[in-house]
C-alpha atoms as a PDB file:
ATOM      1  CA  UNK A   1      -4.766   2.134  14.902  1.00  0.00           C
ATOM      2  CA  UNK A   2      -2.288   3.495  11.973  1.00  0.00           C
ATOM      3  CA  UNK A   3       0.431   6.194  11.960  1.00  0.00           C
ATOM      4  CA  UNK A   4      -0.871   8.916   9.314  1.00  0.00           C
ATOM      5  CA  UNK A   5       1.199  11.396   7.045  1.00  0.00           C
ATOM      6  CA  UNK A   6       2.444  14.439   8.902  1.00  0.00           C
ATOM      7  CA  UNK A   7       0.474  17.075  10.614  1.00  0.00           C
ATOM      8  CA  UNK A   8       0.354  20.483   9.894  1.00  0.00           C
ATOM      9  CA  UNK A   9      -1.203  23.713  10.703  1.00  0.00           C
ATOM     10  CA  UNK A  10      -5.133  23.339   9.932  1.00  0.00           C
ATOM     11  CA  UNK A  11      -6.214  25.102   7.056  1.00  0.00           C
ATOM     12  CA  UNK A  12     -10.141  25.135   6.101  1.00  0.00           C
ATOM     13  CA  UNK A  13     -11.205  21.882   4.832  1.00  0.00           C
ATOM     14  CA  UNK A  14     -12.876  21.502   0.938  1.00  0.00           C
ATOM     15  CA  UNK A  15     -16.202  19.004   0.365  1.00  0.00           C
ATOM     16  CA  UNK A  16     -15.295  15.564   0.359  1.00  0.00           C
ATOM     17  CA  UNK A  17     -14.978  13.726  -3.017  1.00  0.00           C
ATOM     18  CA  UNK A  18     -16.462  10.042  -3.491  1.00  0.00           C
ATOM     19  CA  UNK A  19     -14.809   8.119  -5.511  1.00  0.00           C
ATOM     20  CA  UNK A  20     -13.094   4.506  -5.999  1.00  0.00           C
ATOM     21  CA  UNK A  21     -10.155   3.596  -7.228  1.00  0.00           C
ATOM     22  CA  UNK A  22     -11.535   2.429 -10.497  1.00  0.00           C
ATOM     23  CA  UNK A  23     -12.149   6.506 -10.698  1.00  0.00           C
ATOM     24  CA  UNK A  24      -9.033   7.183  -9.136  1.00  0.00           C
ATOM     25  CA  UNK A  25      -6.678   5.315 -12.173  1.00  0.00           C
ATOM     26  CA  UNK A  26      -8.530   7.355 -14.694  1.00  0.00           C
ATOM     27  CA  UNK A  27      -8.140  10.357 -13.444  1.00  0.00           C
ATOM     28  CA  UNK A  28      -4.680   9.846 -12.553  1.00  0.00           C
ATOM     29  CA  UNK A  29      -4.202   8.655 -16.755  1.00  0.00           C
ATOM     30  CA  UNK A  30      -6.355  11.766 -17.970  1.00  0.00           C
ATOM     31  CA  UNK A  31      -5.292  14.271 -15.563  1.00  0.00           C
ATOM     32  CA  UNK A  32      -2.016  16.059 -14.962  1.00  0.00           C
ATOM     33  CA  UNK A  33      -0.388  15.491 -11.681  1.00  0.00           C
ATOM     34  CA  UNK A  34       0.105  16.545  -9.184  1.00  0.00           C
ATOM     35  CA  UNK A  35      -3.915  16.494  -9.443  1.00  0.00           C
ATOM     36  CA  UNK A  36      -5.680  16.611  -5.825  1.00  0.00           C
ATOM     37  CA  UNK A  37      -4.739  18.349  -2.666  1.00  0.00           C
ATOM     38  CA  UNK A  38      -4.867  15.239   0.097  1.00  0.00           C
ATOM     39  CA  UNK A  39      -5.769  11.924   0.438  1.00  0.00           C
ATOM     40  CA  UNK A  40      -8.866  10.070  -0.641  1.00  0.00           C
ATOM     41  CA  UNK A  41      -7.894   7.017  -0.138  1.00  0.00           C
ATOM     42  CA  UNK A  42      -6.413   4.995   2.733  1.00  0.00           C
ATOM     43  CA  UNK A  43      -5.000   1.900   3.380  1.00  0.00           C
ATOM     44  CA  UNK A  44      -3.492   0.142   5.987  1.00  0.00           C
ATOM     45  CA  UNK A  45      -0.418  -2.708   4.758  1.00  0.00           C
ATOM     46  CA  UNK A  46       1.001  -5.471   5.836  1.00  0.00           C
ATOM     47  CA  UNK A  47       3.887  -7.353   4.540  1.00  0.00           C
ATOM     48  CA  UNK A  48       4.343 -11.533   4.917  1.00  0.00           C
ATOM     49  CA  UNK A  49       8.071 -12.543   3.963  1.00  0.00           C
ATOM     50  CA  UNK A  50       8.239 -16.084   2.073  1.00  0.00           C
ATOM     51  CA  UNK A  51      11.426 -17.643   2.431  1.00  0.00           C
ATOM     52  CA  UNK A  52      12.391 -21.558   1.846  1.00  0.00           C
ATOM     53  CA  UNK A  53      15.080 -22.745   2.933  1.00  0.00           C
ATOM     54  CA  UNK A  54      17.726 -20.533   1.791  1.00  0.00           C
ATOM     55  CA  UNK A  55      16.144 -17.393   0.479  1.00  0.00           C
ATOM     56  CA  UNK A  56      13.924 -15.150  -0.099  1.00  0.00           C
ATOM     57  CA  UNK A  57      11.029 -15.693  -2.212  1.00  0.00           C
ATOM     58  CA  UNK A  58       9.203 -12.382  -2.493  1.00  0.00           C
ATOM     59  CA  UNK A  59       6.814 -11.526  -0.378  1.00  0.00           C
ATOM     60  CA  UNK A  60       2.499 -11.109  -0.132  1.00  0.00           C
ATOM     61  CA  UNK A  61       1.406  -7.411   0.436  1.00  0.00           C
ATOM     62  CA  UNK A  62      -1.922  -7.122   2.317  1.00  0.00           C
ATOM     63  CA  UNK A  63      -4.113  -3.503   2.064  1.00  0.00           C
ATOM     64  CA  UNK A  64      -7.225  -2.783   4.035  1.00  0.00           C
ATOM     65  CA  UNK A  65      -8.915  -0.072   3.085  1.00  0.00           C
ATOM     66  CA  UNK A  66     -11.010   2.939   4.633  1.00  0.00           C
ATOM     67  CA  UNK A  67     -14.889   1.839   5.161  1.00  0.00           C
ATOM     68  CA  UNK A  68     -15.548   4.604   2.514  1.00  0.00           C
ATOM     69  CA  UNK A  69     -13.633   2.867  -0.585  1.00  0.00           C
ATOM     70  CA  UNK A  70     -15.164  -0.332   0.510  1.00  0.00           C
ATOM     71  CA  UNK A  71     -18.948   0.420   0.176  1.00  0.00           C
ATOM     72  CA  UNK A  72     -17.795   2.174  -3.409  1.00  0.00           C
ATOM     73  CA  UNK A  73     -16.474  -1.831  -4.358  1.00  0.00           C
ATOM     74  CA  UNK A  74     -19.843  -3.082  -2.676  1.00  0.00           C
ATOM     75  CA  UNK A  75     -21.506  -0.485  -4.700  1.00  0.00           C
ATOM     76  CA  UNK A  76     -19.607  -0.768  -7.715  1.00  0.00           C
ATOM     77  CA  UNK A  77     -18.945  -4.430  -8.270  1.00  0.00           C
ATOM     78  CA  UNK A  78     -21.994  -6.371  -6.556  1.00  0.00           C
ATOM     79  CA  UNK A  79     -19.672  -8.010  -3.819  1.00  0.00           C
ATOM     80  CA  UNK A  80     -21.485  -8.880  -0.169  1.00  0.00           C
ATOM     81  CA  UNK A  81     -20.362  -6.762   3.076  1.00  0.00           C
ATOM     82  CA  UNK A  82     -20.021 -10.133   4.961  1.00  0.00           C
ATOM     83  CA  UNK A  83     -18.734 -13.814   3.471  1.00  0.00           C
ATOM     84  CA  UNK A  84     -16.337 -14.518   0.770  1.00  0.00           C
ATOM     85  CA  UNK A  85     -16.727 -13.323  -2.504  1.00  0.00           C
ATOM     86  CA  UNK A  86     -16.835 -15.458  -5.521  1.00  0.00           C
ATOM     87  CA  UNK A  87     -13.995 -16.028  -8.139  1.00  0.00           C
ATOM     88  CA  UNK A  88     -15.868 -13.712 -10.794  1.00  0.00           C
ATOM     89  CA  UNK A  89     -16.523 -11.263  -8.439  1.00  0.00           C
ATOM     90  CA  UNK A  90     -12.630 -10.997  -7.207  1.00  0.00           C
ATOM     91  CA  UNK A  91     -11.590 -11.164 -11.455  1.00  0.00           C
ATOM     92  CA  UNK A  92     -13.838  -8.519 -11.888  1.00  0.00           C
ATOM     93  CA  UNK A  93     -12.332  -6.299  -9.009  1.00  0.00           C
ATOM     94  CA  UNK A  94      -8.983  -6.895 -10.151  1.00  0.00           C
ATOM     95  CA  UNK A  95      -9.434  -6.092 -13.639  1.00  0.00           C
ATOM     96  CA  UNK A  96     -11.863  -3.269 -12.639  1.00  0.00           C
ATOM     97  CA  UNK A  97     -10.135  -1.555  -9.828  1.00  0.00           C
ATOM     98  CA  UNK A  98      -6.439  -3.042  -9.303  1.00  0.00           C
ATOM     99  CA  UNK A  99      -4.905  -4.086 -12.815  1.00  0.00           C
ATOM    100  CA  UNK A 100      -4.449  -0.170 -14.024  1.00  0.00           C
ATOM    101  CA  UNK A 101      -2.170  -0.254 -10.932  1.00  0.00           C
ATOM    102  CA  UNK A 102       0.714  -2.230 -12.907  1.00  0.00           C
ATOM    103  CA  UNK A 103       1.234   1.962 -14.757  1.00  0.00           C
ATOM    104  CA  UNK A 104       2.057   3.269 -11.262  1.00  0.00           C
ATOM    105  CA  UNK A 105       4.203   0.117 -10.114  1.00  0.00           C
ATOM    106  CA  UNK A 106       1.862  -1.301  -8.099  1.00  0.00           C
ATOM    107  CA  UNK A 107       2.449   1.654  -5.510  1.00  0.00           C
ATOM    108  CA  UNK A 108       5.278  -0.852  -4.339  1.00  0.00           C
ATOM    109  CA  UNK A 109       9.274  -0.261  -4.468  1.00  0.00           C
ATOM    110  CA  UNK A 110      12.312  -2.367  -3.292  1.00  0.00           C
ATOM    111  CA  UNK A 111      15.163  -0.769  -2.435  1.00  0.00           C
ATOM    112  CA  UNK A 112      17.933  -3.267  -2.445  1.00  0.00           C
ATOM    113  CA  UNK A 113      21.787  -2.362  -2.532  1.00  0.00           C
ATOM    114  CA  UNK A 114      21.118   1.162  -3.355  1.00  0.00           C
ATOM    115  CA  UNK A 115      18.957   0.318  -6.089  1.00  0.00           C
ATOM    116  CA  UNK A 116      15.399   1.314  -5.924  1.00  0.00           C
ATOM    117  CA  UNK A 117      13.392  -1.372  -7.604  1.00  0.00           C
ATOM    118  CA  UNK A 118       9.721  -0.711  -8.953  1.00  0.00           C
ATOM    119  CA  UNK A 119       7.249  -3.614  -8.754  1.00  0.00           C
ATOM    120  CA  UNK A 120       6.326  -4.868 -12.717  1.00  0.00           C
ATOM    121  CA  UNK A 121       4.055  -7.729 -12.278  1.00  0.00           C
ATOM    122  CA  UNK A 122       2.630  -9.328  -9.297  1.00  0.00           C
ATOM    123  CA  UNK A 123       0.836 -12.738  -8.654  1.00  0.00           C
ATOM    124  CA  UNK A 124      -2.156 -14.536  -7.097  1.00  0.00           C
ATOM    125  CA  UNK A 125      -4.527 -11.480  -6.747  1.00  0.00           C
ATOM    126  CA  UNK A 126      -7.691 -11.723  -4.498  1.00  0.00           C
ATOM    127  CA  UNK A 127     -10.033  -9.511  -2.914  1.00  0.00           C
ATOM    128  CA  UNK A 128     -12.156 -10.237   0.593  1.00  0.00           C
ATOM    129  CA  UNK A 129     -14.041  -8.649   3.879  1.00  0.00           C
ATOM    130  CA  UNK A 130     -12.108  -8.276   7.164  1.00  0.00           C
ATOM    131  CA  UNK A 131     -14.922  -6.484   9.879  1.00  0.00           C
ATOM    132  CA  UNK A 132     -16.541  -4.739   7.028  1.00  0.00           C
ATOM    133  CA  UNK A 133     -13.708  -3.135   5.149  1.00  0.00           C
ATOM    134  CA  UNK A 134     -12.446  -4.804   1.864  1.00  0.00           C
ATOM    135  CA  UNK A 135      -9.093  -6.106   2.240  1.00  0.00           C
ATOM    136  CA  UNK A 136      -6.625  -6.514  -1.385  1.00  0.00           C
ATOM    137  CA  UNK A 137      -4.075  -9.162  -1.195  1.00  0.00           C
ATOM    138  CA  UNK A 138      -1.151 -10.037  -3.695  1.00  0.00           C
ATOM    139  CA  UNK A 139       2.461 -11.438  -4.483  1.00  0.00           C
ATOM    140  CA  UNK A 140       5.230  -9.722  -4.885  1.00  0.00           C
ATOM    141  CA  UNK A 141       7.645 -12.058  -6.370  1.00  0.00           C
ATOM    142  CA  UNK A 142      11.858 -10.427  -4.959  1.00  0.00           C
ATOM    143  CA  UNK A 143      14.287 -13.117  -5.013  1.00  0.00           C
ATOM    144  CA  UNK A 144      17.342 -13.167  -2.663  1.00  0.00           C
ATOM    145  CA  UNK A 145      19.806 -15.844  -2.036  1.00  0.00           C
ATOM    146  CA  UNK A 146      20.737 -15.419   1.844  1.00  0.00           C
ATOM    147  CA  UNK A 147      24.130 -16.048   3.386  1.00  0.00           C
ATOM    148  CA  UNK A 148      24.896 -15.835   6.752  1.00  0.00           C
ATOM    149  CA  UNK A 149      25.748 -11.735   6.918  1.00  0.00           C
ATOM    150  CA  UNK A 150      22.672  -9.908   7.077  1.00  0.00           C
ATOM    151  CA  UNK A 151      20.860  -8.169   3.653  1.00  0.00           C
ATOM    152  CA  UNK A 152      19.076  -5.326   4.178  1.00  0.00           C
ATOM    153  CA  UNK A 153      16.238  -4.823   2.043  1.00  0.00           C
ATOM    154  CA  UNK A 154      13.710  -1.975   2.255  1.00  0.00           C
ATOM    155  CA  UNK A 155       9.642  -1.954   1.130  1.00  0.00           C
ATOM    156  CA  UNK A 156       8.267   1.137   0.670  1.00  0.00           C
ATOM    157  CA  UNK A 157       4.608   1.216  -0.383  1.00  0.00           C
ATOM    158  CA  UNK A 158       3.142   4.457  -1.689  1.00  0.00           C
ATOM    159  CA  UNK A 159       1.163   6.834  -4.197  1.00  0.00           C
ATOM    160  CA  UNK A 160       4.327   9.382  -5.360  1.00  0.00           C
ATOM    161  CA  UNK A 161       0.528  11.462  -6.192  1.00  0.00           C
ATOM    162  CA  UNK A 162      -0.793  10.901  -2.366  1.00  0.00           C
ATOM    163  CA  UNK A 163      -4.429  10.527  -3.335  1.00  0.00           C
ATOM    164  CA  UNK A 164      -3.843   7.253  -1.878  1.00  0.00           C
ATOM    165  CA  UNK A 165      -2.124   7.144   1.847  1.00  0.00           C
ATOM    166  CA  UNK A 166      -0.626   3.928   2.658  1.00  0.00           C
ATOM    167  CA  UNK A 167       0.426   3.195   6.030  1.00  0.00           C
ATOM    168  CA  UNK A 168       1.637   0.296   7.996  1.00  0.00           C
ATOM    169  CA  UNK A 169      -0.748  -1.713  10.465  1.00  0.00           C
ATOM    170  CA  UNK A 170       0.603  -1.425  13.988  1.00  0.00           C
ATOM    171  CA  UNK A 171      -0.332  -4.681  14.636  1.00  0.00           C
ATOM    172  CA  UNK A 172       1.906  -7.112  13.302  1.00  0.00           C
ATOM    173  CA  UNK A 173       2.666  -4.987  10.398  1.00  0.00           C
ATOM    174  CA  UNK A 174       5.581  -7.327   9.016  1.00  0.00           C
ATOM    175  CA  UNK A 175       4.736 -11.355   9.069  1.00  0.00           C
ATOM    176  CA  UNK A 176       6.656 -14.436   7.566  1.00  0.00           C
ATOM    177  CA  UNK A 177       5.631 -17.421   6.570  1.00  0.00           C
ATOM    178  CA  UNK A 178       5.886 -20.654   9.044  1.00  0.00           C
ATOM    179  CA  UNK A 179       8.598 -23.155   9.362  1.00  0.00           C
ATOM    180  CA  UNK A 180      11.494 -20.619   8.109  1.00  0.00           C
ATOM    181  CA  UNK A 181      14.398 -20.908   9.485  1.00  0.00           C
ATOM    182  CA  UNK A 182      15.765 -17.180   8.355  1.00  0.00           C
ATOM    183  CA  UNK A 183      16.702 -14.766  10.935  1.00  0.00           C
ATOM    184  CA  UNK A 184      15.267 -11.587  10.569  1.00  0.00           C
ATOM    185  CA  UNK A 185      14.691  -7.862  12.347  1.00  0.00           C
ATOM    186  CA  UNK A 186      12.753  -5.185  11.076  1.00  0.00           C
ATOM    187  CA  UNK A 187      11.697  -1.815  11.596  1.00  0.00           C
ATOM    188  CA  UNK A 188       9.147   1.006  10.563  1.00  0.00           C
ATOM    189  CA  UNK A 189      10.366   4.316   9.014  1.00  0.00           C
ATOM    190  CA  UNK A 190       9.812   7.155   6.789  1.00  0.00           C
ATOM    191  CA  UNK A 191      11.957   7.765   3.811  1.00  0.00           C
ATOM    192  CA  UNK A 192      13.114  11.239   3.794  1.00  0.00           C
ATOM    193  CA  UNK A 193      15.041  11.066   0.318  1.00  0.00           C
ATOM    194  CA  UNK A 194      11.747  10.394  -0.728  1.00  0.00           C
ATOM    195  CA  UNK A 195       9.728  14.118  -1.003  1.00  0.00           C
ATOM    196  CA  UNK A 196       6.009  13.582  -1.795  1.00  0.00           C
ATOM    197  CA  UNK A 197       4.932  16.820  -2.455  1.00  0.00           C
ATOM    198  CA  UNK A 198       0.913  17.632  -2.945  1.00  0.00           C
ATOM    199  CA  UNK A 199      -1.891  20.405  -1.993  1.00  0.00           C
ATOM    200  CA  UNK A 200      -1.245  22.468  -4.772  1.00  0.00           C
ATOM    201  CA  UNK A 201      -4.690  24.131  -4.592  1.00  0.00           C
ATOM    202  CA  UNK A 202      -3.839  24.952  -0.854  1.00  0.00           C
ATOM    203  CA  UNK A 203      -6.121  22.873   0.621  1.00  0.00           C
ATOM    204  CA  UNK A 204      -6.433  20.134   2.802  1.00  0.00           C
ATOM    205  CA  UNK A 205      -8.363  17.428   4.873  1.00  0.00           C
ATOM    206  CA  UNK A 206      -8.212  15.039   7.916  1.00  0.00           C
ATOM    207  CA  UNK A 207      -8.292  12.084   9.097  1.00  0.00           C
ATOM    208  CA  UNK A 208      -8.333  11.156  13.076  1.00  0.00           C
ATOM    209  CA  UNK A 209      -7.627  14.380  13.637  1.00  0.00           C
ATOM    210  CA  UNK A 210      -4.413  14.080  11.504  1.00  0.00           C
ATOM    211  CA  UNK A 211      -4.530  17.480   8.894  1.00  0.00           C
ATOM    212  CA  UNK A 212      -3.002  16.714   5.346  1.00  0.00           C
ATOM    213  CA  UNK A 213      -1.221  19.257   3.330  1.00  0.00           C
ATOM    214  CA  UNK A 214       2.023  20.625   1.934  1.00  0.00           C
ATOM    215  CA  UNK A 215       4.787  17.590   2.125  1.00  0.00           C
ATOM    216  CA  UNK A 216       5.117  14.056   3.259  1.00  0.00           C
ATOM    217  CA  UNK A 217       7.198  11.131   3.224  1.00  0.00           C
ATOM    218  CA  UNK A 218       6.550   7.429   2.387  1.00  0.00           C
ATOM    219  CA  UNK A 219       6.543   4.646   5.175  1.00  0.00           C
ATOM    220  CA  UNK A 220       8.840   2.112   4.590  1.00  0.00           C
ATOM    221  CA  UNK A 221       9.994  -1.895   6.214  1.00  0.00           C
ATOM    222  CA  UNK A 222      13.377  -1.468   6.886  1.00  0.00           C
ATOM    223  CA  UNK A 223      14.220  -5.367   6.745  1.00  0.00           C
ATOM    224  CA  UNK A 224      17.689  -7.306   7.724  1.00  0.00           C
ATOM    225  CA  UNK A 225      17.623 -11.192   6.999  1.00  0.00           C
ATOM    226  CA  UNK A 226      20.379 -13.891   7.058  1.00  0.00           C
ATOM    227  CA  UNK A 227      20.345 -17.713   7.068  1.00  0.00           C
ATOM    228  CA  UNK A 228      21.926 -18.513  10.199  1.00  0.00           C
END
């Protein structure tokens, strides 16, 4: 279960588009945008914080995506439904359909004191199956020296486009890594300073029932930490 984009009054619903994200990156380079009227795309995050000791290292973002996307990988890149994939197969994914992400920020942000920070490189890339949908996992390397008054640090993950929809898992959406000693509270918002507008051909689609068109706003991990 996920929290969608907002809902709005239905309007009629276009064909369906099949495409992967491989297709998705070019068309987003060749194309003007705003470019498509709703998602086609959708993933479900998680975040896992790694501290040490005394800070904050960065932390691993986790996507699942929709059973559609994943049989376009199986299709596209040879990878089995079931069992791990090998390390040519997960290059080839990255390089295929993930790297052209590093143009677009990696669809991640940190806002930190005020500043909204956009992701330029990330680390330790790999690609698997959770119950038959392909899950993309990563590093973002954010490095904060905690004292004991709290920081508050916000994730936001999103396409400012929203052919992709990224949401956060309601299961254990926000994780940290064992044996850390760093207090820490979260919580799961939208950011309304942050307007994605889309549908510019007046259409729209659904998901679960949830319609998609007009405006929405990006989910975010509101995050306070201090060493105690």
């Amino acid at each position: 279960m996920r929290t969608h984009a907002e809902s709005y009054q239905p309007v009629p619903k276009p064909l369906c588009r099949r495409v992967t994200l491989a297709t998705v990156l070019l068309l987003l380079v060749l194309l003007p945008i705003p470019v498509f009227g709703h998602p086609h795309v959708f993933i479900d995050a998680r975040v896992q914080l790694d501290f040490n000791e005394t800070s904050l290292k960065g932390f691993w973002a986790e996507w699942e995506f929709d059973r559609l996307f994943t049989s376009m990988i199986v299709l596209d890149f040879r990878v089995p439904r079931e069992g791990e994939f090998s390390r040519e197969q997960i290059r080839a994914i990255e390089q295929g359909a993930f790297s052209n992400l590093q143009y677009y920020d990696y669809f991640v942000f940190v806002v930190h004191e005020g500043k909204r920070i956009p992701t330029n490189r990330v680390e330790n890339f790999t690609a698997f199956m959770r119950n038959g949908r392909i899950v993309y996992r990563f590093f973002v390397p954010y490095e904060v020296e905690l004292s004991s008054d709290y920081e508050n640090i916000r994730i936001q993950m999103y396409d400012h486009t929203f052919f992709t929809d990224i949401a956060f898992h309601e299961t254990e959406p926000v994780k940290s890594t064992a044996n850390s000693n760093i207090e820490k509270q979260f919580e799961i918002r939208r950011d309304r300073n942050q307007r994605i507008e889309f549908d510019p051909t007046d259409t729209t689609g659904a998901r679960e029932d949830v319609e998609y068109s007009g405006v929405t706003y990006p989910y975010e991990v509101q995050l306070q930490l201090r060493r105690p």
